[in-house]
Structures are given as structure tokens and as C-alpha cells.
C-alpha atoms as a PDB file:
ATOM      1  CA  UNK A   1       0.000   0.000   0.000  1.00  0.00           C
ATOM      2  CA  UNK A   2       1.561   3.506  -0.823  1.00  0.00           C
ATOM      3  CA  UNK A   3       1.448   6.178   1.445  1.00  0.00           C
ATOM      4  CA  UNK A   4      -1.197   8.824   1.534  1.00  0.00           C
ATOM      5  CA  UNK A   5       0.711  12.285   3.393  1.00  0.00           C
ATOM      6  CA  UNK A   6      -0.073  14.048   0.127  1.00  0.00           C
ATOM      7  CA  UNK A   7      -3.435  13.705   1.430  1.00  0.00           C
ATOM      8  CA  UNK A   8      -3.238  15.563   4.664  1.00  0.00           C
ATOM      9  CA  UNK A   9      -3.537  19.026   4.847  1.00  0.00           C
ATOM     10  CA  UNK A  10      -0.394  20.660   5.862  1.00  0.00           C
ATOM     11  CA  UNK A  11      -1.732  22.835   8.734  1.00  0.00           C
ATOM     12  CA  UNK A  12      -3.267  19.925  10.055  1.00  0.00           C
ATOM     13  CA  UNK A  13      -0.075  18.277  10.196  1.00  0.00           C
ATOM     14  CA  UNK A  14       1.258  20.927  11.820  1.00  0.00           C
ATOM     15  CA  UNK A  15      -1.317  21.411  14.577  1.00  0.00           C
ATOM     16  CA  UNK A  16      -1.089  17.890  15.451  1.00  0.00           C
ATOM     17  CA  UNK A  17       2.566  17.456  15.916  1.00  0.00           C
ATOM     18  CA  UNK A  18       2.980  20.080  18.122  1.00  0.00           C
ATOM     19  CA  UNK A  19       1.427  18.073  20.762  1.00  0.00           C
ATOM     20  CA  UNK A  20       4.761  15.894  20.831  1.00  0.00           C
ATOM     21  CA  UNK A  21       7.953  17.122  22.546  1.00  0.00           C
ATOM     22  CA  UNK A  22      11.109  16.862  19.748  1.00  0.00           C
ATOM     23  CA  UNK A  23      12.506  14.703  22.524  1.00  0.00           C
ATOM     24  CA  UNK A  24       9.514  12.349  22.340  1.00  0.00           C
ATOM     25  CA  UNK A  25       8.693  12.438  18.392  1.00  0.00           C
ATOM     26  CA  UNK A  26      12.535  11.173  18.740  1.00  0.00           C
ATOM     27  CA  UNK A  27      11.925   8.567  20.951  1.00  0.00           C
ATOM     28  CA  UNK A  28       9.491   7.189  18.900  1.00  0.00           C
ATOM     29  CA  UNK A  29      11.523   7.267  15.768  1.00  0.00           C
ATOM     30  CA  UNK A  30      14.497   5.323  16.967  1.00  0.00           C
ATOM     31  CA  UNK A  31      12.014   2.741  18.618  1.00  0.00           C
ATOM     32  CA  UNK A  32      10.720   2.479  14.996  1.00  0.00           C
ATOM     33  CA  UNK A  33      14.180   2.003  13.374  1.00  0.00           C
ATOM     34  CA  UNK A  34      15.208  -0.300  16.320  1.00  0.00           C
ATOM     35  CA  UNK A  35      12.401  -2.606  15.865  1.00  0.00           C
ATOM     36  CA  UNK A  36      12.841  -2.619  12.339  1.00  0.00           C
ATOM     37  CA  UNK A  37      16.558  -3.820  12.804  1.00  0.00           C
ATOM     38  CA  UNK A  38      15.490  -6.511  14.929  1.00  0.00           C
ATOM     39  CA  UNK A  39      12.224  -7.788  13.388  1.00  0.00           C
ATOM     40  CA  UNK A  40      12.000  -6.303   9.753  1.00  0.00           C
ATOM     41  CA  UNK A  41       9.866  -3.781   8.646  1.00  0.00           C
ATOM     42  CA  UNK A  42       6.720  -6.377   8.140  1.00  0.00           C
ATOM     43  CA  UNK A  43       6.800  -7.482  12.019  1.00  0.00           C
ATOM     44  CA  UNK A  44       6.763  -4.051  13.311  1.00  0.00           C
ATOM     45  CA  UNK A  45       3.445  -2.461  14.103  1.00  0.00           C
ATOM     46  CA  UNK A  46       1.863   1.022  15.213  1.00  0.00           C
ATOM     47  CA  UNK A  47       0.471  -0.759  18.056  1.00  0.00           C
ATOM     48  CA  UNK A  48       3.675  -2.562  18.650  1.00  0.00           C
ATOM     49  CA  UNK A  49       5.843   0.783  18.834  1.00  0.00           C
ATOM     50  CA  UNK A  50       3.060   2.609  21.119  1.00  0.00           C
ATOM     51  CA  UNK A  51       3.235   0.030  23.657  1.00  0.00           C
ATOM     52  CA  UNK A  52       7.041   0.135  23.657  1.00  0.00           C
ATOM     53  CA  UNK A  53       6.950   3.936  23.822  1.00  0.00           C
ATOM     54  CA  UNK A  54       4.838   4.010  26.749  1.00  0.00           C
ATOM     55  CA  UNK A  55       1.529   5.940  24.535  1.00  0.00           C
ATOM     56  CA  UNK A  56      -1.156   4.917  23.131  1.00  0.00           C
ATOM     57  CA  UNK A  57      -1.541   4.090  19.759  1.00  0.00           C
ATOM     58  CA  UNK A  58      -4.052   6.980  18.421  1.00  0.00           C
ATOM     59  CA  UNK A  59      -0.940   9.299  19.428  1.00  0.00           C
ATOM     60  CA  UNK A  60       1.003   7.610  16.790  1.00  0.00           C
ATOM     61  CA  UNK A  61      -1.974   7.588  14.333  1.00  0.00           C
ATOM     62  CA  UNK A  62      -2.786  11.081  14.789  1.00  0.00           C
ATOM     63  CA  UNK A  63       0.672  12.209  13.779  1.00  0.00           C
ATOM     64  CA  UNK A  64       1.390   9.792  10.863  1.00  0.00           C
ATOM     65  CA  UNK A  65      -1.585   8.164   9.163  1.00  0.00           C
ATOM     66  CA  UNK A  66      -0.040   5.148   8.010  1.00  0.00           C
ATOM     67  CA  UNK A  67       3.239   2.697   9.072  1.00  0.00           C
ATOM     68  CA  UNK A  68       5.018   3.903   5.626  1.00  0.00           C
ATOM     69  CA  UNK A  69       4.740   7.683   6.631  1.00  0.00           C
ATOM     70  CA  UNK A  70       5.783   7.004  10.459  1.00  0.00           C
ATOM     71  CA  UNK A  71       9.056   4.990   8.983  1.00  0.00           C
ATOM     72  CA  UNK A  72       9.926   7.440   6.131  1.00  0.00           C
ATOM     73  CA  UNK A  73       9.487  10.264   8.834  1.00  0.00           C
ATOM     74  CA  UNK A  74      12.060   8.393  11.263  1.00  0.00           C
ATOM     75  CA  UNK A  75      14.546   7.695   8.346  1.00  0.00           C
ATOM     76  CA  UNK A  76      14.750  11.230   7.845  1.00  0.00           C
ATOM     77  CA  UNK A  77      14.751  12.892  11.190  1.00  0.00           C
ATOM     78  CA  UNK A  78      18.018  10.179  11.727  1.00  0.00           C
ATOM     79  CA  UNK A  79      19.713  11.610   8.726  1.00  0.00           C
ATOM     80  CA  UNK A  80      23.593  11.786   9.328  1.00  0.00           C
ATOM     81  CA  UNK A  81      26.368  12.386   6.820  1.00  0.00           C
ATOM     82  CA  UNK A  82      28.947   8.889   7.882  1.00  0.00           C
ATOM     83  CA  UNK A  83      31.740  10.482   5.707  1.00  0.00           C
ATOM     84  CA  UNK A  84      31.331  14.117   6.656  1.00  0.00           C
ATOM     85  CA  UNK A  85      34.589  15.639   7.392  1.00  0.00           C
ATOM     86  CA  UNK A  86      36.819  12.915   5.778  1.00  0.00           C
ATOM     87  CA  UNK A  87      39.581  15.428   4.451  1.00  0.00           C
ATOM     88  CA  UNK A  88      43.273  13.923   5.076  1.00  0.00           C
ATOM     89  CA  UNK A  89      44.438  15.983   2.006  1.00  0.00           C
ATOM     90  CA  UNK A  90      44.781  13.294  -0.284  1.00  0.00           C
ATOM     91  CA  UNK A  91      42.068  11.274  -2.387  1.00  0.00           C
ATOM     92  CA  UNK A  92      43.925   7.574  -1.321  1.00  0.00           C
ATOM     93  CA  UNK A  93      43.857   8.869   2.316  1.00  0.00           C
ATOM     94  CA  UNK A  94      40.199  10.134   2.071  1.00  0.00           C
ATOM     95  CA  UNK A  95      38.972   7.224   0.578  1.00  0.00           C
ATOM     96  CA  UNK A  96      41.182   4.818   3.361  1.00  0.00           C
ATOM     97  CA  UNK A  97      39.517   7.312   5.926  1.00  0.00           C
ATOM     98  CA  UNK A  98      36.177   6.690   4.066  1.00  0.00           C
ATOM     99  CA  UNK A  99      37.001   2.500   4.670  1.00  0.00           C
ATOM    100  CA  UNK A 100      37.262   3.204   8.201  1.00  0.00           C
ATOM    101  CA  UNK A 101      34.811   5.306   8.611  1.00  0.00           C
ATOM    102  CA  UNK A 102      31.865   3.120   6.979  1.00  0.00           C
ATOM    103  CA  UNK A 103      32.939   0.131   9.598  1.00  0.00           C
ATOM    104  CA  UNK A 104      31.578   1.854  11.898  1.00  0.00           C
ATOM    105  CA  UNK A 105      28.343   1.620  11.467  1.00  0.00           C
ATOM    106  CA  UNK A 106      28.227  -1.102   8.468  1.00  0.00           C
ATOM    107  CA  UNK A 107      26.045  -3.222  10.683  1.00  0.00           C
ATOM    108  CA  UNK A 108      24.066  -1.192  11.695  1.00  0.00           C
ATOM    109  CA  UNK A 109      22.762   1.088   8.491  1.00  0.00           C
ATOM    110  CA  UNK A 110      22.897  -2.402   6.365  1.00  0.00           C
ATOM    111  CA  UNK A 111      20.985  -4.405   8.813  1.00  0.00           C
ATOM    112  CA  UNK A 112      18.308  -1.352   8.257  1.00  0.00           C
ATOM    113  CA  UNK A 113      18.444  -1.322   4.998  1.00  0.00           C
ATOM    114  CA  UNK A 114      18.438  -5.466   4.334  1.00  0.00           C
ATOM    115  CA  UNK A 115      15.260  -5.046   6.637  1.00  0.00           C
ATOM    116  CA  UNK A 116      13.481  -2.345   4.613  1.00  0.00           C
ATOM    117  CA  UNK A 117      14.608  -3.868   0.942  1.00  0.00           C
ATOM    118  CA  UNK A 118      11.208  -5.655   0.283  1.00  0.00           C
ATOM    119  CA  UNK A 119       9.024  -2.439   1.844  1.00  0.00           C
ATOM    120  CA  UNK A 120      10.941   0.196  -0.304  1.00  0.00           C
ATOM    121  CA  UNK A 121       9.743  -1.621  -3.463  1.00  0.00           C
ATOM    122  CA  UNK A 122       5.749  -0.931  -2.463  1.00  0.00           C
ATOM    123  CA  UNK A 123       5.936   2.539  -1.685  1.00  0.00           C
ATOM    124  CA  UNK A 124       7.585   5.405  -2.863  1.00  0.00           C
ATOM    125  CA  UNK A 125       7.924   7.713  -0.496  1.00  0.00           C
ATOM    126  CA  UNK A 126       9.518   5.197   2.021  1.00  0.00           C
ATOM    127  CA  UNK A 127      11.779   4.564  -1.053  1.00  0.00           C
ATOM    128  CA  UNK A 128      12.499   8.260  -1.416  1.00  0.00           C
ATOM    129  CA  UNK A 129      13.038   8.708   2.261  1.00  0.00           C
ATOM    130  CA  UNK A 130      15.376   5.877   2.119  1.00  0.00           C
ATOM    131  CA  UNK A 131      17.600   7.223  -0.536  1.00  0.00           C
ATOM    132  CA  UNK A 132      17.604  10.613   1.739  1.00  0.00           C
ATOM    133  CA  UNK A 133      18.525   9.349   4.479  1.00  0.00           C
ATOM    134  CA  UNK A 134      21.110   6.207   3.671  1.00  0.00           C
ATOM    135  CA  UNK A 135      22.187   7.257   0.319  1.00  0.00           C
ATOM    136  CA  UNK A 136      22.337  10.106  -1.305  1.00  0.00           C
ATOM    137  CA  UNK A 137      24.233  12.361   1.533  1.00  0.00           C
ATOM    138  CA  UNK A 138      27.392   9.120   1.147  1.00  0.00           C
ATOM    139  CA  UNK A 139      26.809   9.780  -2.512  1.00  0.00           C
ATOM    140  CA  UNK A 140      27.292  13.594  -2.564  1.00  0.00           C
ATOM    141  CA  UNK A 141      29.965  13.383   0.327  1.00  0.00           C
ATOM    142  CA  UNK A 142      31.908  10.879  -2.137  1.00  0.00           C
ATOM    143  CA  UNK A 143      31.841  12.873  -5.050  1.00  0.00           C
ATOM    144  CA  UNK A 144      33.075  15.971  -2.412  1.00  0.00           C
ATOM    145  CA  UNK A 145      35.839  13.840  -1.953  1.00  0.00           C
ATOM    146  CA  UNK A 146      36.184  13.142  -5.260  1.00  0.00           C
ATOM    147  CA  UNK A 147      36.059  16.521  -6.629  1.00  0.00           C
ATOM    148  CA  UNK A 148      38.723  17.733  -4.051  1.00  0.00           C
ATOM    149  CA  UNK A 149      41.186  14.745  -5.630  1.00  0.00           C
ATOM    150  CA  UNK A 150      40.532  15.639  -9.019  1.00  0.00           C
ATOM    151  CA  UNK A 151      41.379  19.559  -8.028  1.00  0.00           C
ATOM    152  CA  UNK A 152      44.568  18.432  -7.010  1.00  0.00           C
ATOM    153  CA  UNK A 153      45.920  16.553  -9.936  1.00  0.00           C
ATOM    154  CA  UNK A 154      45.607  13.074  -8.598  1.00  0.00           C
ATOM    155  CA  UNK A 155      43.465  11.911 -11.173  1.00  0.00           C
ATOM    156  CA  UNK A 156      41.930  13.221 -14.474  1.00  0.00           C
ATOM    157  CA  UNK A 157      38.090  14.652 -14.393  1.00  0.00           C
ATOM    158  CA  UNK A 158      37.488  12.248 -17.081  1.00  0.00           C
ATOM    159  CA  UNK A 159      38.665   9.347 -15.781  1.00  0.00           C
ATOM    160  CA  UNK A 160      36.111   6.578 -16.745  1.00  0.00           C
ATOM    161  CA  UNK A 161      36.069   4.564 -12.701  1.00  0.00           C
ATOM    162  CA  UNK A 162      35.712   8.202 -11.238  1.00  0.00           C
ATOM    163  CA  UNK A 163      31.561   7.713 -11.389  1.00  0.00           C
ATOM    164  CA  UNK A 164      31.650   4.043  -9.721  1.00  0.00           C
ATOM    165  CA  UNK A 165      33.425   5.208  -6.717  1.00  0.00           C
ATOM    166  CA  UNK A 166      30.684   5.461  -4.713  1.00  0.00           C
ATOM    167  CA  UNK A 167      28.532   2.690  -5.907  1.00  0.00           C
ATOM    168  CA  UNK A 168      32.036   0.539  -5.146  1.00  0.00           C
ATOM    169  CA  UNK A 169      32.288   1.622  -1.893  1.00  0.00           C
ATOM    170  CA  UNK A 170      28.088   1.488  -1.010  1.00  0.00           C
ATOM    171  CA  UNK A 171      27.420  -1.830  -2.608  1.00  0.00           C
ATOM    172  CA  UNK A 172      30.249  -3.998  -0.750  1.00  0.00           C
ATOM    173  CA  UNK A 173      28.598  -2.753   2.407  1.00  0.00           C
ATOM    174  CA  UNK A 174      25.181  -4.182   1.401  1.00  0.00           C
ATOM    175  CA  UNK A 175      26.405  -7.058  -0.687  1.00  0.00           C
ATOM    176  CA  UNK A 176      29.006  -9.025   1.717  1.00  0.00           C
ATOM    177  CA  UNK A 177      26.012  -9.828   3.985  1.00  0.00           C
ATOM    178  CA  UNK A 178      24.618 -11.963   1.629  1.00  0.00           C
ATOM    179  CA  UNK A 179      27.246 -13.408   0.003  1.00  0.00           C
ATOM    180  CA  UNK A 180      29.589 -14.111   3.234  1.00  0.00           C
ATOM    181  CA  UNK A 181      26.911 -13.733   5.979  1.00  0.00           C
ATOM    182  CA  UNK A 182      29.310 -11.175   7.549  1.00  0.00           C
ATOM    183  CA  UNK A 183      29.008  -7.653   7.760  1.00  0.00           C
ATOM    184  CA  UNK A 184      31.811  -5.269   6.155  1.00  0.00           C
ATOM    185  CA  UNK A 185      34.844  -4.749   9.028  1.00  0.00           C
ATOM    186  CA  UNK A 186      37.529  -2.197   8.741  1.00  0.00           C
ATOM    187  CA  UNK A 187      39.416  -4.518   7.903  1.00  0.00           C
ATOM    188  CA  UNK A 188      37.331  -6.125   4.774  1.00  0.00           C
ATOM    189  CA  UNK A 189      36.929  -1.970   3.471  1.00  0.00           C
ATOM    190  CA  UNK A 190      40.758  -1.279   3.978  1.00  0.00           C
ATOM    191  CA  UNK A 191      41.519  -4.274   1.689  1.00  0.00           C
ATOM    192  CA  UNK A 192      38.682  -3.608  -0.975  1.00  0.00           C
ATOM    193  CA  UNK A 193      40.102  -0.314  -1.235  1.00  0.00           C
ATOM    194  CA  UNK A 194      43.628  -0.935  -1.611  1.00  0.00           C
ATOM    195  CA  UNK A 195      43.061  -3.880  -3.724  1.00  0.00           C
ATOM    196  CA  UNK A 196      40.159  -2.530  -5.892  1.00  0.00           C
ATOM    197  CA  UNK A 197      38.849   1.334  -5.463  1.00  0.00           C
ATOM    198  CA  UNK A 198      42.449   2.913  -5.577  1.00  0.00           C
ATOM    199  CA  UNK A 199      44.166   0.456  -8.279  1.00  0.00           C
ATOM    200  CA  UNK A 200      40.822   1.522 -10.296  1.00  0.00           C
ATOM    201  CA  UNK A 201      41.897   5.338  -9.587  1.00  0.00           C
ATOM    202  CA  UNK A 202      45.826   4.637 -10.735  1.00  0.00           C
ATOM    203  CA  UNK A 203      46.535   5.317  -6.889  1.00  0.00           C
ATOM    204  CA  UNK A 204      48.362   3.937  -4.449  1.00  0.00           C
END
């Protein structure tokens, strides 16, 4: 079933989340994500998150109408930017930094994601708030780094691997999982990245 918030009038919206403390709308987010993580996305439940929250469930209904719109509103409000910062002044050092940095939460952002896959495929705006919140800020940090390197003189603009750089470095996070059972670890990333991402680049 797709979401309906185009539906909802936005004032209405408005009125009724200012009945929730940011503190609390928070809490109820990360219970969300949490229970996703742990159960998948079809085992959680409205019901299920109001009675871990402490609330009743019409509290969670009256701010999002449907499961889909209470998700996609958690995935965004838990936004963060994993490779923000990375700048060791070199594009093999960012990228090694950018290895390191993504083991840090591999498990955690891919077990999310694994756990959403089928859901994202039914409705678009969970999709969309997927790719905002998991995505597209690695994407646009990557080509940052990217950009910086190419500034430099470390590698030509038109190099042809400059473009799969960050669907390299994205899709071994999601894909080891399922072909190894394991999760990415530093050391898995470091090696992929010597071995693959910088020989790609003509780095070292």
C-alpha cells in the first residue's frame, strides 16, 4: 500500500505534531528504526511501537496516518552524513579514511536497509526517504571527496572509474552480507580499497 501524506492538509499536520515534545517524536523514531533492525519492517506495528513507547496508539496515528509515513518520517529525522569531514588531504587517504569510517556503522545502516529492501519496493515515499537518508548524503559526500582529488591533480576529471566510486564503496557494504553472511569490518573496506577502489583510480 503507498502512502497517503499528500493527502493531509499541511496545517493539520502541523497542529497535530505540536502536541509531541522533539525529545519524544525522537523517541518514537528510533524505537521504529530499532524494531525494524530486529524484526524487519513487516513485524513491526503502530500498536507494537506505542506500547514500547509508553503511549497509546491513536498518538502515533494522529501524527502519521499510516506505518510507511511514520518509517519514512524516522529515516529522515536520523539523517547523518557517515563520511562528513573525511579530508586527510589526499584522495587515497580520504577514501582509506572513508574505509574506516563506513565500519563503523556497516552493521548497523545495512541491517536497516536489508530489513526495509522488500518495503521500499511498495511505496515510494519510504523509497524516497530511504535514498535521503542512507544514500544520497554518502553519494554527494563521495563525489566531495572526489572533486577535491581531481582539483589536485591526482586523477583526471574524465577518468572513466571516477563515477563508480561510490557505488564501489556502497554496494560492498550491502552485498558481503549476503554473500559471506558477515558484515563489512575495517578490515574487509581497507583491503577492498587498496586492492580494488584505488588500483581503479591509478593510486596507491
Amino acid at each position: 500500500m503507498t502512502s497517503q501524506a499528500a493527502n493531509v492538509p499541511e496545517p493539520v499536520v502541523a497542529s497535530r505534531r505540536s502536541k509531541l515534545t522533539p525529545q519524544r517524536e525522537q523517541e518514537f523514531f528510533e524505537t521504529v528504526l530499532d524494531q525494524i533492525r530486529e524484526c524487519g519492517y513487516e513485524a513491526v506495528t503502530m500498536e507494537g511501537v506505542a506500547a514500547s513507547t509508553r503511549c497509546s496508539k491513536s498518538t502515533l496515528y494522529r501524527q502519521w496516518k499510516t506505518k510507511p509515513q511514520f518509517v519514512a518520517a524516522a529515516l529522515r529525522a536520523n539523517r547523518c552524513v557517515r563520511f562528513a569531514g573525511v579530508d586527510t588531504g589526499s584522495l587515497a587517504g580520504d577514501l582509506r579514511a572513508v574505509a574506516r569510517a563506513a565500519a563503523e556503522w556497516s552493521g548497523h545502516d545495512t541491517k536497516l536497509l536489508q530489513a526495509l529492501g522488500p518495503a521500499v519496493m511498495q511505496d515510494e515515499e519510504l523509497a524516497q526517504a530511504l535514498r535521503e537518508a542512507l544514500v544520497e548524503p554518502e553519494v554527494r559526500a563521495l563525489q566531495e571527496i572526489i572533486r577535491r582529488g581531481v582539483e589536485r591533480g591526482e586523477v583526471p576529471a574524465g577518468h572513466p572509474a571516477l563515477e563508480f566510486v561510490p557505488a564501489q564503496l556502497l554496494g560492498v557494504l550491502r552485498v558481503r552480507p549476503i554473500l559471506e553472511g558477515r558484515y563489512a569490518d575495517e578490515e574487509y573496506l581497507t583491503r577492498f580499497v587498496e586492492s580494488v577502489v584505488l588500483p581503479a583510480l591509478g593510486l596507491r
